[in-house]
Protein backbone atom coordinates (compact mmCIF):
# COMPACT_ATOMS: atom_id res chain seq x y z
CA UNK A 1 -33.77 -35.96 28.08
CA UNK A 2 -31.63 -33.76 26.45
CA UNK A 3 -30.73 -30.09 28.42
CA UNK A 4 -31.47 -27.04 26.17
CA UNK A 5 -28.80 -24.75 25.95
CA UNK A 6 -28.65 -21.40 27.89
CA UNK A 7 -29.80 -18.74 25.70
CA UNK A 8 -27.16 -16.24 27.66
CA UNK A 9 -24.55 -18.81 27.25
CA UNK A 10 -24.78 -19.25 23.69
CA UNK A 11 -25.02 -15.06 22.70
CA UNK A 12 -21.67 -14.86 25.16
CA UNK A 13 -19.90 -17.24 23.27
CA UNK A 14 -21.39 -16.27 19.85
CA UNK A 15 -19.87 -12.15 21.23
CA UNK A 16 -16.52 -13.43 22.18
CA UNK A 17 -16.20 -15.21 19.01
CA UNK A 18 -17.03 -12.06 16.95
CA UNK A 19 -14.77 -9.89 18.89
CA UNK A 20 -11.57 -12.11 18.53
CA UNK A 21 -11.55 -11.15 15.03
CA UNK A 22 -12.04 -7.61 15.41
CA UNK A 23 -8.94 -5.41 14.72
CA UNK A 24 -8.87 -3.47 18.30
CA UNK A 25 -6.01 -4.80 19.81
CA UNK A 26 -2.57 -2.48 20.42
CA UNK A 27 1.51 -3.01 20.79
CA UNK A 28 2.45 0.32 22.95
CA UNK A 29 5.44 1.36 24.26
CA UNK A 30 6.02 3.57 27.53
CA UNK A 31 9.22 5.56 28.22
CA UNK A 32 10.69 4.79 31.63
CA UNK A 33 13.32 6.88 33.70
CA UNK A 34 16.46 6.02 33.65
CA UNK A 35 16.44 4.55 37.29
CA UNK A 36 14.65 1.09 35.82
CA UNK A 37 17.92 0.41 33.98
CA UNK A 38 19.59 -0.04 37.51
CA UNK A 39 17.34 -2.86 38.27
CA UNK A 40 19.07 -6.59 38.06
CA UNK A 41 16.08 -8.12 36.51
CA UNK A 42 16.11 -5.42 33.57
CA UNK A 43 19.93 -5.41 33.40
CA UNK A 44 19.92 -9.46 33.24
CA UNK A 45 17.41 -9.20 30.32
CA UNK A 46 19.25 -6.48 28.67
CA UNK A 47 23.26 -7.07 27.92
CA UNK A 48 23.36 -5.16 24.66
CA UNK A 49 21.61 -2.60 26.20
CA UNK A 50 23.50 1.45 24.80
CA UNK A 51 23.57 3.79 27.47
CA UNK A 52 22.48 6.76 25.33
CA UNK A 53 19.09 4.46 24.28
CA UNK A 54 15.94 4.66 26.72
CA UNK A 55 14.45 2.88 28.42
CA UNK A 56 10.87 0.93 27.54
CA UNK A 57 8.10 -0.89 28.45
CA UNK A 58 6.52 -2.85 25.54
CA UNK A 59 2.72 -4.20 25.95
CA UNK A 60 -0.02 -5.00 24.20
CA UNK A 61 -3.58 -4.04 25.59
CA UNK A 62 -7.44 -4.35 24.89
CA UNK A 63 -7.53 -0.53 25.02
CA UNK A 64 -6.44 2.53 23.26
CA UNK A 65 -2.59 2.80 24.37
CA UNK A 66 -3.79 6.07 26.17
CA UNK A 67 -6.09 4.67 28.15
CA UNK A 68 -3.69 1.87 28.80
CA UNK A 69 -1.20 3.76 29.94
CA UNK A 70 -3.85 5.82 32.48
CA UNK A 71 -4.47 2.33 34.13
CA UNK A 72 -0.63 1.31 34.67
CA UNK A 73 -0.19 4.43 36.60
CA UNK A 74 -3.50 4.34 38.34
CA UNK A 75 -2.22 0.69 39.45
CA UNK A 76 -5.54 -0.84 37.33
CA UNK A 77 -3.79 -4.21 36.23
CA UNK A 78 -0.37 -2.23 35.81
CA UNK A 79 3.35 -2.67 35.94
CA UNK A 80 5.12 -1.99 38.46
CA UNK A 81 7.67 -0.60 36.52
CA UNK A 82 5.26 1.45 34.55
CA UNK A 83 3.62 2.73 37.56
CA UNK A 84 7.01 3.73 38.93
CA UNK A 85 8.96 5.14 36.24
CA UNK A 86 6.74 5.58 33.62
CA UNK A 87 6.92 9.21 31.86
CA UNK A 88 4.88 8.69 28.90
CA UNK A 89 3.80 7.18 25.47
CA UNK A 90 6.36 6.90 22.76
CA UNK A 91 4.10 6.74 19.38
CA UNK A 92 6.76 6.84 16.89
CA UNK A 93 7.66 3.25 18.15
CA UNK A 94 4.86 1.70 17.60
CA UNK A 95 1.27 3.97 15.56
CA UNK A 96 2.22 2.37 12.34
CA UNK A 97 1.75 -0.96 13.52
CA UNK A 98 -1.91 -0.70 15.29
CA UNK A 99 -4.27 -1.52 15.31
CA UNK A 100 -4.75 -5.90 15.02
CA UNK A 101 -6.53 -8.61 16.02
CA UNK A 102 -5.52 -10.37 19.40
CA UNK A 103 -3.30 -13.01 17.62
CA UNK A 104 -1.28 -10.61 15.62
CA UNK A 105 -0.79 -8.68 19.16
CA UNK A 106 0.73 -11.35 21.06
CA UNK A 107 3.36 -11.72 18.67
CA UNK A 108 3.86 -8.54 17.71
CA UNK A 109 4.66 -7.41 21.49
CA UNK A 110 7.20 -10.08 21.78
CA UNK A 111 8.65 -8.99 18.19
CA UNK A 112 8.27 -5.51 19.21
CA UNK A 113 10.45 -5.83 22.80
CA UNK A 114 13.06 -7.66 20.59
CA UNK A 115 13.63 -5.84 17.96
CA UNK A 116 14.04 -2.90 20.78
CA UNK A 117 16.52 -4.89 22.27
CA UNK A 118 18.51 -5.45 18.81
CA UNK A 119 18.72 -1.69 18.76
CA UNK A 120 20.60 -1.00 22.19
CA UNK A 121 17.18 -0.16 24.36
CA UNK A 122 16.92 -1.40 27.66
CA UNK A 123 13.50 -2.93 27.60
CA UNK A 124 11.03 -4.72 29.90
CA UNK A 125 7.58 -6.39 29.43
CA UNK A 126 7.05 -7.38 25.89
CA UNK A 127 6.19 -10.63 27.24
């Protein structure tokens, strides 16, 4: 005898389905004090990085950037280094380019931190 499918099952997947091609996904980037560019990790993963650049954290998030950004510092699923030295959104790196679907954001944060890094900022995240 066959098992019937779960009702609740079957609407979850059927959601998560619909929402993956929704365009509601976000690249951000957060400007850090100048302390994170003392860190060895961020100085390994920077050796371009200019001195007179900032430095970033790139992500990509689920949420409105703003509301994003409120959880990192809250220490809701955040960065350290956000959480830390985080001072506050930087827009005009990254409005033009939101919002996407979850696909485009994955690659887009990775394209985003690199293309940072091309330019001389000292950048972290943008896994």
């Amino acid at each position: 005898m066959a098992r019937r499918p779960n009702v609740f099952q079957a609407r979850r997947k059927a959601h998560a389905k619909a929402r993956a091609n929704v365009f509601h996904h976000n690249a951000y980037v957060v400007l850090l004090k100048p302390d994170v560019g003392r860190l060895r990790k961020v100085q390994r993963e920077n050796p371009l990085r200019h001195e007179d650049k900032p430095c970033v954290y790139v992500g990509m998030t689920g949420l409105t950037p703003e509301e994003r950004f409120a959880n990192h510092k809250a220490g809701i699923k955040g960065a350290y280094v956000v959480k830390r030295y985080g001072i506050r959104l930087m827009p005009e790196l990254f409005e033009h380019l939101n919002p996407m679907p979850f696909d485009a954001a994955l690659v887009m944060e990775r394209d985003l931190a690199e293309d940072l890094r091309r330019q001389g900022y000292t950048v972290t995240g943008g896994h």
